[in-house]
C-alpha atoms as a PDB file:
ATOM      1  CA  UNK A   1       6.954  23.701  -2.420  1.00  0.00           C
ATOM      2  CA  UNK A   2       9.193  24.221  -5.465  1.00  0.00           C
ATOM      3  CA  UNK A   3       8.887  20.666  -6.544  1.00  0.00           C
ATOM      4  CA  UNK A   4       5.246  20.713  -6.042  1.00  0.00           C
ATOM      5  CA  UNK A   5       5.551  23.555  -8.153  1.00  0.00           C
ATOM      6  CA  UNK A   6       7.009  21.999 -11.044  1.00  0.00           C
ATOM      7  CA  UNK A   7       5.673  18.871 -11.302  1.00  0.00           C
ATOM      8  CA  UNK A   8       1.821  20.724 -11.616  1.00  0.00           C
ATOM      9  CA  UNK A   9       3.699  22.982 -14.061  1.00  0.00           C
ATOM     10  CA  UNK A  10       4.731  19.174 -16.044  1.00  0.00           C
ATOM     11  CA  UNK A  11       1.078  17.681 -15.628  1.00  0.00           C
ATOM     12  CA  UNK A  12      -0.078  21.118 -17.227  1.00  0.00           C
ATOM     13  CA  UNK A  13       2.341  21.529 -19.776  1.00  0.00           C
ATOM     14  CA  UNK A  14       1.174  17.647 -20.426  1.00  0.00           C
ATOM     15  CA  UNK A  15      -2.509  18.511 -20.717  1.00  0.00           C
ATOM     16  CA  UNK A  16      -1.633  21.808 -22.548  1.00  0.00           C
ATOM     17  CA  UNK A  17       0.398  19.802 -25.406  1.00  0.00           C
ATOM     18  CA  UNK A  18      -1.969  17.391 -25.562  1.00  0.00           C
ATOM     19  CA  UNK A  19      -0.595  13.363 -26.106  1.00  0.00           C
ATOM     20  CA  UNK A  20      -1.524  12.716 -29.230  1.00  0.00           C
ATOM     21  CA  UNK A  21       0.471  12.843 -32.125  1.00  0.00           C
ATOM     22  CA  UNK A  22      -0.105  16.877 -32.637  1.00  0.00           C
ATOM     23  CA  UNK A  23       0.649  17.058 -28.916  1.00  0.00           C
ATOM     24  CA  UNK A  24       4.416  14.315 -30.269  1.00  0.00           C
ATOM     25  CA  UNK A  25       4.889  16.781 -33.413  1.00  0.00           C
ATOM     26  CA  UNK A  26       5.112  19.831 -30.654  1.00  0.00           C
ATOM     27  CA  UNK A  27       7.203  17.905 -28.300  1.00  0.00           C
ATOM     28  CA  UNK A  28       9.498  16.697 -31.190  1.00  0.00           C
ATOM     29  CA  UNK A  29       9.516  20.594 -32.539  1.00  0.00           C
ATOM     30  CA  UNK A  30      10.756  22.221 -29.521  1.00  0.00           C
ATOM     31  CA  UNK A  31      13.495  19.922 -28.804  1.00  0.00           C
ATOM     32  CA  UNK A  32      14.960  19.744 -31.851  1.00  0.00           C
ATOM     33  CA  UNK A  33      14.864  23.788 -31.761  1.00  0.00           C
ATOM     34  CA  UNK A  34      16.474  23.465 -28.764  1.00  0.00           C
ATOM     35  CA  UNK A  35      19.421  21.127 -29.679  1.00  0.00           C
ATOM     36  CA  UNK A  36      19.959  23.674 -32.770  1.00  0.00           C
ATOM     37  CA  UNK A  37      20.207  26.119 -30.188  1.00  0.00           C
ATOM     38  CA  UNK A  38      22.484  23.901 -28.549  1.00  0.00           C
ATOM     39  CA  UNK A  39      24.981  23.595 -31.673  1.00  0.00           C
ATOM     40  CA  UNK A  40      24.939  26.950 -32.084  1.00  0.00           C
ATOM     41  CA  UNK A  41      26.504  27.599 -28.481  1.00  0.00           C
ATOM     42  CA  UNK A  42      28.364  24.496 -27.758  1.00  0.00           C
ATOM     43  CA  UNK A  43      31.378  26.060 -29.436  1.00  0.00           C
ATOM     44  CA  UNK A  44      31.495  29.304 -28.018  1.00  0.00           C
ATOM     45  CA  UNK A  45      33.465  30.188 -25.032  1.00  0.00           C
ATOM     46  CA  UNK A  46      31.172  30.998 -22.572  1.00  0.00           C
ATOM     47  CA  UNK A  47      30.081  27.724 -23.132  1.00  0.00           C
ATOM     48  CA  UNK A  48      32.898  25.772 -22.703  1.00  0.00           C
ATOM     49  CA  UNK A  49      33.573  27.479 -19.880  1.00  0.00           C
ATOM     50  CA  UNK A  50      30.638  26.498 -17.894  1.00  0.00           C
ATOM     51  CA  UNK A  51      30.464  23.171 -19.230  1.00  0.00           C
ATOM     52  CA  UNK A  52      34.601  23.010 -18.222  1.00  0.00           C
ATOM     53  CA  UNK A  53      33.905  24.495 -14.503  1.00  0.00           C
ATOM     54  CA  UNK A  54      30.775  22.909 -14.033  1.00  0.00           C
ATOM     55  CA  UNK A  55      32.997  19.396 -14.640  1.00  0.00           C
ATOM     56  CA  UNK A  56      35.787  19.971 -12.351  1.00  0.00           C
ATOM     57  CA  UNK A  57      32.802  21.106  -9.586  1.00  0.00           C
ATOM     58  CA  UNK A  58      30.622  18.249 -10.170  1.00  0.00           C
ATOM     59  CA  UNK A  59      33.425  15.545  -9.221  1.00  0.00           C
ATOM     60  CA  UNK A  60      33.450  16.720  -5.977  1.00  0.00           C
ATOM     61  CA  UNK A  61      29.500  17.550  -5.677  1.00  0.00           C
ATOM     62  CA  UNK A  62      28.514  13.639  -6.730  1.00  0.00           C
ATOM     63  CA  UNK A  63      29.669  12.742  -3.817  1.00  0.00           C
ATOM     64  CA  UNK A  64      26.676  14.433  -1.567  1.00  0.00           C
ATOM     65  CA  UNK A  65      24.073  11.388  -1.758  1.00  0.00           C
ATOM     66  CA  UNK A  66      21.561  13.412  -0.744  1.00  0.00           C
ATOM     67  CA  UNK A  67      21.442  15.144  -3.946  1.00  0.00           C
ATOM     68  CA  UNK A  68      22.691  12.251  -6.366  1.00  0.00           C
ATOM     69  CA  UNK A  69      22.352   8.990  -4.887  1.00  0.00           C
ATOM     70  CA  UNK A  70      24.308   6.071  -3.965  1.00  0.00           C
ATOM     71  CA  UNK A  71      26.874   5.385  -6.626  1.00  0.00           C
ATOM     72  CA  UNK A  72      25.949   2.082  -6.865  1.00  0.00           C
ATOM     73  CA  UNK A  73      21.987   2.499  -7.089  1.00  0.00           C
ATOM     74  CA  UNK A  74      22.175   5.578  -9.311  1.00  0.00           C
ATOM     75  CA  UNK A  75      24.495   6.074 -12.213  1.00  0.00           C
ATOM     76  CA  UNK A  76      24.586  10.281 -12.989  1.00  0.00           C
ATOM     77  CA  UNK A  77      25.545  11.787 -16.262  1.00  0.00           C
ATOM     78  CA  UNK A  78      26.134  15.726 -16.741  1.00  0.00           C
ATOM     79  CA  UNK A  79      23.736  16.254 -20.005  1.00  0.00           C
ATOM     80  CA  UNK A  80      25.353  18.548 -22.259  1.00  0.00           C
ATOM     81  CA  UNK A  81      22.101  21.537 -22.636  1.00  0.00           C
ATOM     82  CA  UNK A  82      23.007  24.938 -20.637  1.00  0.00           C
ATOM     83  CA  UNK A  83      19.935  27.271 -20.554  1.00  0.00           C
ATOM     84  CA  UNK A  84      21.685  30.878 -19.725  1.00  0.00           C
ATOM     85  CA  UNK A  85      19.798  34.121 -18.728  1.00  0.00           C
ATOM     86  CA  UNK A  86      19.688  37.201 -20.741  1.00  0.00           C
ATOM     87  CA  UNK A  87      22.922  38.240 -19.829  1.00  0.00           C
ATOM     88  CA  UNK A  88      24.831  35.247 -19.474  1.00  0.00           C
ATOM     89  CA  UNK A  89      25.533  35.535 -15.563  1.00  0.00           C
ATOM     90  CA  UNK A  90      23.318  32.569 -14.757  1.00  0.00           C
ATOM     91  CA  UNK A  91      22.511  29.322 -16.128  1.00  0.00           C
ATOM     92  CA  UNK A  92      20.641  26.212 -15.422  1.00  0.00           C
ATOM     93  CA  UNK A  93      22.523  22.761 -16.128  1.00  0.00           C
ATOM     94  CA  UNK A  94      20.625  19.384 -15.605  1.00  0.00           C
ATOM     95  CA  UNK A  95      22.302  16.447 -14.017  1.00  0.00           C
ATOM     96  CA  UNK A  96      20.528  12.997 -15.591  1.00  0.00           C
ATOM     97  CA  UNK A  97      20.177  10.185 -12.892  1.00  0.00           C
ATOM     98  CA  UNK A  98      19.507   6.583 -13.894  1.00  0.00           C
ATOM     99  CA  UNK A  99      18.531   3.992 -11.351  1.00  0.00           C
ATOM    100  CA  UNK A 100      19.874   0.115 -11.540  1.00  0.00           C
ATOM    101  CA  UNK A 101      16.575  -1.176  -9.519  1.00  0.00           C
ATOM    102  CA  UNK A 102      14.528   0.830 -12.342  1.00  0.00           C
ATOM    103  CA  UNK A 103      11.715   1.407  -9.150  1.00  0.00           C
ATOM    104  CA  UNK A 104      11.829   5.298 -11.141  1.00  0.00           C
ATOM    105  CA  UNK A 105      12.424   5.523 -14.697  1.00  0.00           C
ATOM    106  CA  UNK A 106      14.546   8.637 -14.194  1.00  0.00           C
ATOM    107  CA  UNK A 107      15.630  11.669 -12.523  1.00  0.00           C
ATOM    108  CA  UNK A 108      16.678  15.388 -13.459  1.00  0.00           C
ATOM    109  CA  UNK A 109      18.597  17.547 -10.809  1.00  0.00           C
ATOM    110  CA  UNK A 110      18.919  20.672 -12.108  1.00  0.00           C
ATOM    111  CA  UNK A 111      21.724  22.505 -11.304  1.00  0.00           C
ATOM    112  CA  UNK A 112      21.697  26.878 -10.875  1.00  0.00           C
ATOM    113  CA  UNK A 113      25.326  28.423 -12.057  1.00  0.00           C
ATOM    114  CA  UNK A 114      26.268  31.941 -11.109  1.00  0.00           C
ATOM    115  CA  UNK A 115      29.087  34.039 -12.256  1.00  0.00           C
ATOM    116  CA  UNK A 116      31.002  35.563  -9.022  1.00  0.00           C
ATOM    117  CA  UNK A 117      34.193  37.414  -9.285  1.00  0.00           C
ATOM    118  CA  UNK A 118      34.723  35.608 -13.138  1.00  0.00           C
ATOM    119  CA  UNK A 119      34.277  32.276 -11.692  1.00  0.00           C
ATOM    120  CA  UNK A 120      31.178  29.948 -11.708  1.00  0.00           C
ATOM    121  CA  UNK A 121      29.561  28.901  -8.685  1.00  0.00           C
ATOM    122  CA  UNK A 122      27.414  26.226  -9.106  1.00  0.00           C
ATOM    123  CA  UNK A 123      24.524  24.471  -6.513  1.00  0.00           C
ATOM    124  CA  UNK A 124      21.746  21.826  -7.104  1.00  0.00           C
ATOM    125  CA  UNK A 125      18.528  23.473  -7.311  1.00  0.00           C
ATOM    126  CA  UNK A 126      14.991  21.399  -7.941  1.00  0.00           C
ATOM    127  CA  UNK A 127      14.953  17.797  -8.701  1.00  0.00           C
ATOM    128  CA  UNK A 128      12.111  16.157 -11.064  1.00  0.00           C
ATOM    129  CA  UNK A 129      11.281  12.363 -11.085  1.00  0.00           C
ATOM    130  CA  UNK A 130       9.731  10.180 -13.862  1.00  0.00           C
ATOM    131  CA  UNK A 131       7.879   7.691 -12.686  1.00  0.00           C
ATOM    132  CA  UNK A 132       7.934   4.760 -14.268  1.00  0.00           C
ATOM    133  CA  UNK A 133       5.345   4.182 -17.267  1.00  0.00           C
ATOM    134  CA  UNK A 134       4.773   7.799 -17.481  1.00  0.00           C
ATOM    135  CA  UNK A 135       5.425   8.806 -20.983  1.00  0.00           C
ATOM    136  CA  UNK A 136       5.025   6.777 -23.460  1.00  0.00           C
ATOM    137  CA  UNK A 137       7.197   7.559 -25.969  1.00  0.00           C
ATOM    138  CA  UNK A 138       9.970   6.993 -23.812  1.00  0.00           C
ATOM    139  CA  UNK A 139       9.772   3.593 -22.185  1.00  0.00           C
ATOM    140  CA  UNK A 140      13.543   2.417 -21.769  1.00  0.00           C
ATOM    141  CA  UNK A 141      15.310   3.684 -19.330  1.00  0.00           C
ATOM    142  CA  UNK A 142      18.624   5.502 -20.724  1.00  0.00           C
ATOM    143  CA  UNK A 143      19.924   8.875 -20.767  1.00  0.00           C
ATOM    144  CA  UNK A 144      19.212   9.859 -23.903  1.00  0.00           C
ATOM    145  CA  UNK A 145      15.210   9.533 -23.169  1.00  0.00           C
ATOM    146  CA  UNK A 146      15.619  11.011 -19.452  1.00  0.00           C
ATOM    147  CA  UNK A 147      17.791  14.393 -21.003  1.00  0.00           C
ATOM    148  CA  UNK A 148      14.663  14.456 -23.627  1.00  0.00           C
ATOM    149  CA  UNK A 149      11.895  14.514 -20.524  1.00  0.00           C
ATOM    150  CA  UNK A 150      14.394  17.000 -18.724  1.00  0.00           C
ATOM    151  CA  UNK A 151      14.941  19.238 -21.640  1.00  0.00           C
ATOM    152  CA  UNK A 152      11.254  18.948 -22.485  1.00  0.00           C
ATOM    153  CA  UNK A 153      10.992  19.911 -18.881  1.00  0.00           C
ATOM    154  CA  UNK A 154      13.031  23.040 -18.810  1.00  0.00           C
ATOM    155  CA  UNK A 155      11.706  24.037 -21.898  1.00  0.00           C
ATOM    156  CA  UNK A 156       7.794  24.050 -20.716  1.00  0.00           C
ATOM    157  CA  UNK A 157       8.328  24.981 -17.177  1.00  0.00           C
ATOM    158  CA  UNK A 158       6.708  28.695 -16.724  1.00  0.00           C
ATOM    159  CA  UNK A 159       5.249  30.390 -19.382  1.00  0.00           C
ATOM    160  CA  UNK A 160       6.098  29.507 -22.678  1.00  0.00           C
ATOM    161  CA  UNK A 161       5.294  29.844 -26.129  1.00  0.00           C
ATOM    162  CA  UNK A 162       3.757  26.759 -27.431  1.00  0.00           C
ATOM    163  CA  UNK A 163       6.003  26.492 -30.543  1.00  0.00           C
ATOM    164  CA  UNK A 164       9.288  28.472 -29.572  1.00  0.00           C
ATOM    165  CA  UNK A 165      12.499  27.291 -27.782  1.00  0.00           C
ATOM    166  CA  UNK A 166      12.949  29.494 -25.350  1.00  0.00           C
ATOM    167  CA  UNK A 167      12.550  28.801 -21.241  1.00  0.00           C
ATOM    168  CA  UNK A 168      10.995  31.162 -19.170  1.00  0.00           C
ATOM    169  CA  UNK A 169      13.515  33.098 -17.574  1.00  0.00           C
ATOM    170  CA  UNK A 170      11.839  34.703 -15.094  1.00  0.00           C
ATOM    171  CA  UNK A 171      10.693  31.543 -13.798  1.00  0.00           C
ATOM    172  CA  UNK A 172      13.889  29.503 -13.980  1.00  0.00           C
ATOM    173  CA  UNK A 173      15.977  32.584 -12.670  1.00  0.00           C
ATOM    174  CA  UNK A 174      13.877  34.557 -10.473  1.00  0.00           C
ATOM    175  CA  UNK A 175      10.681  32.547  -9.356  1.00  0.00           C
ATOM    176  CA  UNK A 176      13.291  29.662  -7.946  1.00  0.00           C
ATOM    177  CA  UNK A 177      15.210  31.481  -5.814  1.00  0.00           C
ATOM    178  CA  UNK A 178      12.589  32.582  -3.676  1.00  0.00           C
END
Protein backbone atom coordinates (compact mmCIF):
# COMPACT_ATOMS: atom_id res chain seq x y z
CA UNK A 1 0.00 0.00 0.00
CA UNK A 2 2.82 2.40 0.92
CA UNK A 3 4.65 1.78 -2.27
CA UNK A 4 1.57 2.13 -4.24
CA UNK A 5 1.42 5.19 -2.43
CA UNK A 6 4.51 6.67 -3.53
CA UNK A 7 4.99 5.75 -6.77
CA UNK A 8 1.27 7.68 -7.70
CA UNK A 9 2.77 10.43 -5.50
CA UNK A 10 6.15 10.19 -8.33
CA UNK A 11 3.79 9.92 -11.51
CA UNK A 12 2.01 13.11 -9.97
CA UNK A 13 4.81 14.99 -8.91
CA UNK A 14 5.93 14.03 -12.74
CA UNK A 15 2.78 15.45 -14.31
CA UNK A 16 2.76 18.35 -11.75
CA UNK A 17 6.48 19.48 -12.84
CA UNK A 18 5.79 19.02 -16.12
CA UNK A 19 8.92 17.36 -18.54
CA UNK A 20 9.82 19.97 -20.40
CA UNK A 21 12.57 22.11 -19.89
CA UNK A 22 10.51 24.51 -17.27
CA UNK A 23 9.42 21.22 -15.71
CA UNK A 24 14.19 20.35 -15.96
CA UNK A 25 14.79 24.09 -14.61
CA UNK A 26 12.40 23.05 -11.42
CA UNK A 27 13.90 19.69 -11.06
CA UNK A 28 17.48 21.16 -11.39
CA UNK A 29 16.31 24.10 -8.75
CA UNK A 30 15.25 21.97 -5.99
CA UNK A 31 18.13 19.73 -5.95
CA UNK A 32 20.66 21.97 -6.03
CA UNK A 33 18.72 23.76 -2.96
CA UNK A 34 18.84 20.68 -1.48
CA UNK A 35 22.59 19.79 -1.78
CA UNK A 36 23.18 23.51 -0.32
CA UNK A 37 21.17 22.34 2.37
CA UNK A 38 23.25 19.43 2.44
CA UNK A 39 26.68 21.47 2.85
CA UNK A 40 25.30 23.36 5.29
CA UNK A 41 24.69 20.21 7.65
CA UNK A 42 27.24 17.78 6.55
CA UNK A 43 29.61 19.31 9.08
CA UNK A 44 27.62 19.54 12.00
CA UNK A 45 27.48 16.95 14.62
CA UNK A 46 24.27 15.67 14.54
CA UNK A 47 25.14 14.89 11.24
CA UNK A 48 28.04 13.04 11.51
CA UNK A 49 26.59 11.23 13.95
CA UNK A 50 23.89 9.69 12.00
CA UNK A 51 25.83 9.36 8.99
CA UNK A 52 28.70 7.55 11.56
CA UNK A 53 25.89 5.15 13.26
CA UNK A 54 23.96 4.68 10.33
CA UNK A 55 27.55 3.14 8.79
CA UNK A 56 28.49 0.83 11.46
CA UNK A 57 24.46 -0.41 11.30
CA UNK A 58 24.30 -0.75 7.68
CA UNK A 59 27.31 -3.39 7.50
CA UNK A 60 25.41 -5.67 9.26
CA UNK A 61 21.81 -4.72 7.66
CA UNK A 62 23.26 -5.38 3.81
CA UNK A 63 23.32 -8.56 4.56
CA UNK A 64 19.25 -9.10 4.69
CA UNK A 65 18.68 -9.78 0.78
CA UNK A 66 15.36 -9.21 1.12
CA UNK A 67 15.86 -5.62 1.54
CA UNK A 68 19.18 -5.11 -0.57
CA UNK A 69 19.76 -7.80 -2.89
CA UNK A 70 22.21 -10.34 -3.74
CA UNK A 71 25.67 -8.89 -3.45
CA UNK A 72 26.55 -10.00 -6.59
CA UNK A 73 23.35 -8.78 -8.65
CA UNK A 74 23.06 -5.49 -6.76
CA UNK A 75 25.89 -3.24 -5.78
CA UNK A 76 24.39 -0.68 -2.70
CA UNK A 77 25.86 2.64 -1.84
CA UNK A 78 24.74 4.73 1.40
CA UNK A 79 24.03 8.29 -0.46
CA UNK A 80 25.22 10.95 1.66
CA UNK A 81 21.49 13.32 1.95
CA UNK A 82 19.80 12.95 5.61
CA UNK A 83 16.30 14.59 5.61
CA UNK A 84 15.69 15.15 9.62
CA UNK A 85 12.32 16.16 11.26
CA UNK A 86 11.70 19.32 13.03
CA UNK A 87 13.37 18.33 15.96
CA UNK A 88 16.06 16.26 14.88
CA UNK A 89 14.80 12.86 16.54
CA UNK A 90 14.07 11.28 13.17
CA UNK A 91 15.50 11.15 9.85
CA UNK A 92 15.14 9.52 6.56
CA UNK A 93 18.47 8.16 4.83
CA UNK A 94 18.29 6.57 1.27
CA UNK A 95 20.25 3.50 0.41
CA UNK A 96 21.10 3.66 -3.68
CA UNK A 97 20.94 0.12 -5.34
CA UNK A 98 22.48 -0.51 -8.75
CA UNK A 99 21.80 -3.69 -10.65
CA UNK A 100 24.69 -5.57 -12.88
CA UNK A 101 21.82 -7.21 -15.28
CA UNK A 102 20.53 -3.43 -15.68
CA UNK A 103 16.70 -5.34 -16.05
CA UNK A 104 15.88 -1.86 -13.52
CA UNK A 105 17.76 1.19 -13.93
CA UNK A 106 17.80 1.73 -10.17
CA UNK A 107 16.56 1.44 -6.77
CA UNK A 108 16.10 3.72 -3.55
CA UNK A 109 15.48 2.01 -0.08
CA UNK A 110 14.88 4.49 2.17
CA UNK A 111 15.90 4.04 5.43
CA UNK A 112 13.71 5.67 8.88
CA UNK A 113 16.36 6.63 11.88
CA UNK A 114 15.10 7.21 15.38
CA UNK A 115 16.85 8.57 18.34
CA UNK A 116 16.27 6.06 21.48
CA UNK A 117 18.04 6.47 24.70
CA UNK A 118 20.92 8.86 22.62
CA UNK A 119 21.46 6.19 20.18
CA UNK A 120 20.10 5.79 16.57
CA UNK A 121 18.01 3.04 15.61
CA UNK A 122 17.72 2.64 12.19
CA UNK A 123 15.15 0.20 9.83
CA UNK A 124 14.42 0.09 6.02
CA UNK A 125 11.25 1.70 5.34
CA UNK A 126 9.69 2.04 1.51
CA UNK A 127 11.62 1.06 -1.47
CA UNK A 128 11.15 2.96 -5.01
CA UNK A 129 12.23 1.42 -8.42
CA UNK A 130 13.19 3.15 -11.72
CA UNK A 131 12.37 1.39 -14.41
CA UNK A 132 14.41 1.41 -17.04
CA UNK A 133 13.94 4.29 -19.78
CA UNK A 134 11.94 6.24 -17.40
CA UNK A 135 13.50 9.59 -17.16
CA UNK A 136 15.16 10.89 -19.60
CA UNK A 137 17.58 12.96 -18.38
CA UNK A 138 19.08 10.26 -16.63
CA UNK A 139 19.77 7.34 -18.92
CA UNK A 140 23.07 5.66 -17.50
CA UNK A 141 22.84 3.75 -14.86
CA UNK A 142 25.20 5.09 -11.89
CA UNK A 143 24.71 6.39 -8.55
CA UNK A 144 25.05 9.70 -9.03
CA UNK A 145 21.76 9.76 -11.44
CA UNK A 146 19.82 7.13 -9.09
CA UNK A 147 20.65 9.56 -5.63
CA UNK A 148 19.30 12.51 -8.10
CA UNK A 149 15.78 10.44 -8.87
CA UNK A 150 15.84 9.49 -5.03
CA UNK A 151 16.50 12.92 -3.76
CA UNK A 152 14.11 14.29 -6.36
CA UNK A 153 11.92 11.66 -4.84
CA UNK A 154 12.07 12.60 -1.22
CA UNK A 155 11.91 16.00 -2.04
CA UNK A 156 8.34 15.81 -4.02
CA UNK A 157 6.82 13.06 -2.07
CA UNK A 158 3.67 14.70 -0.05
CA UNK A 159 2.90 18.08 -0.30
CA UNK A 160 5.38 20.35 -1.35
CA UNK A 161 6.08 23.66 -2.46
CA UNK A 162 6.83 23.70 -6.07
CA UNK A 163 10.04 25.80 -5.77
CA UNK A 164 11.30 25.17 -2.07
CA UNK A 165 13.58 22.41 -0.62
CA UNK A 166 11.89 21.22 1.97
CA UNK A 167 10.13 17.43 2.27
CA UNK A 168 6.96 17.04 3.71
CA UNK A 169 7.37 16.01 7.09
CA UNK A 170 4.27 14.95 7.99
CA UNK A 171 4.25 12.63 5.23
CA UNK A 172 7.75 11.19 5.50
CA UNK A 173 7.43 11.02 9.42
CA UNK A 174 3.95 10.46 10.28
CA UNK A 175 1.88 9.25 7.15
CA UNK A 176 4.63 6.17 6.84
CA UNK A 177 4.39 4.75 9.92
CA UNK A 178 0.93 3.95 9.79
Amino acid sequence: MKQICVINTIFFSIFLFGCGSNGQRIREAKLNCYKDKLREIADKPIYIEVMSQFIDTFSVMKGEKEYFGIPEIVSNKIDEAIFFNENNTECILIVLEKYSDQLVFGEARMISGTLLNRRWVFEPSINITYEKDFFSLYRENNFENISKLARYTVLTTGEVKKRECDIDKEYWFKELKK
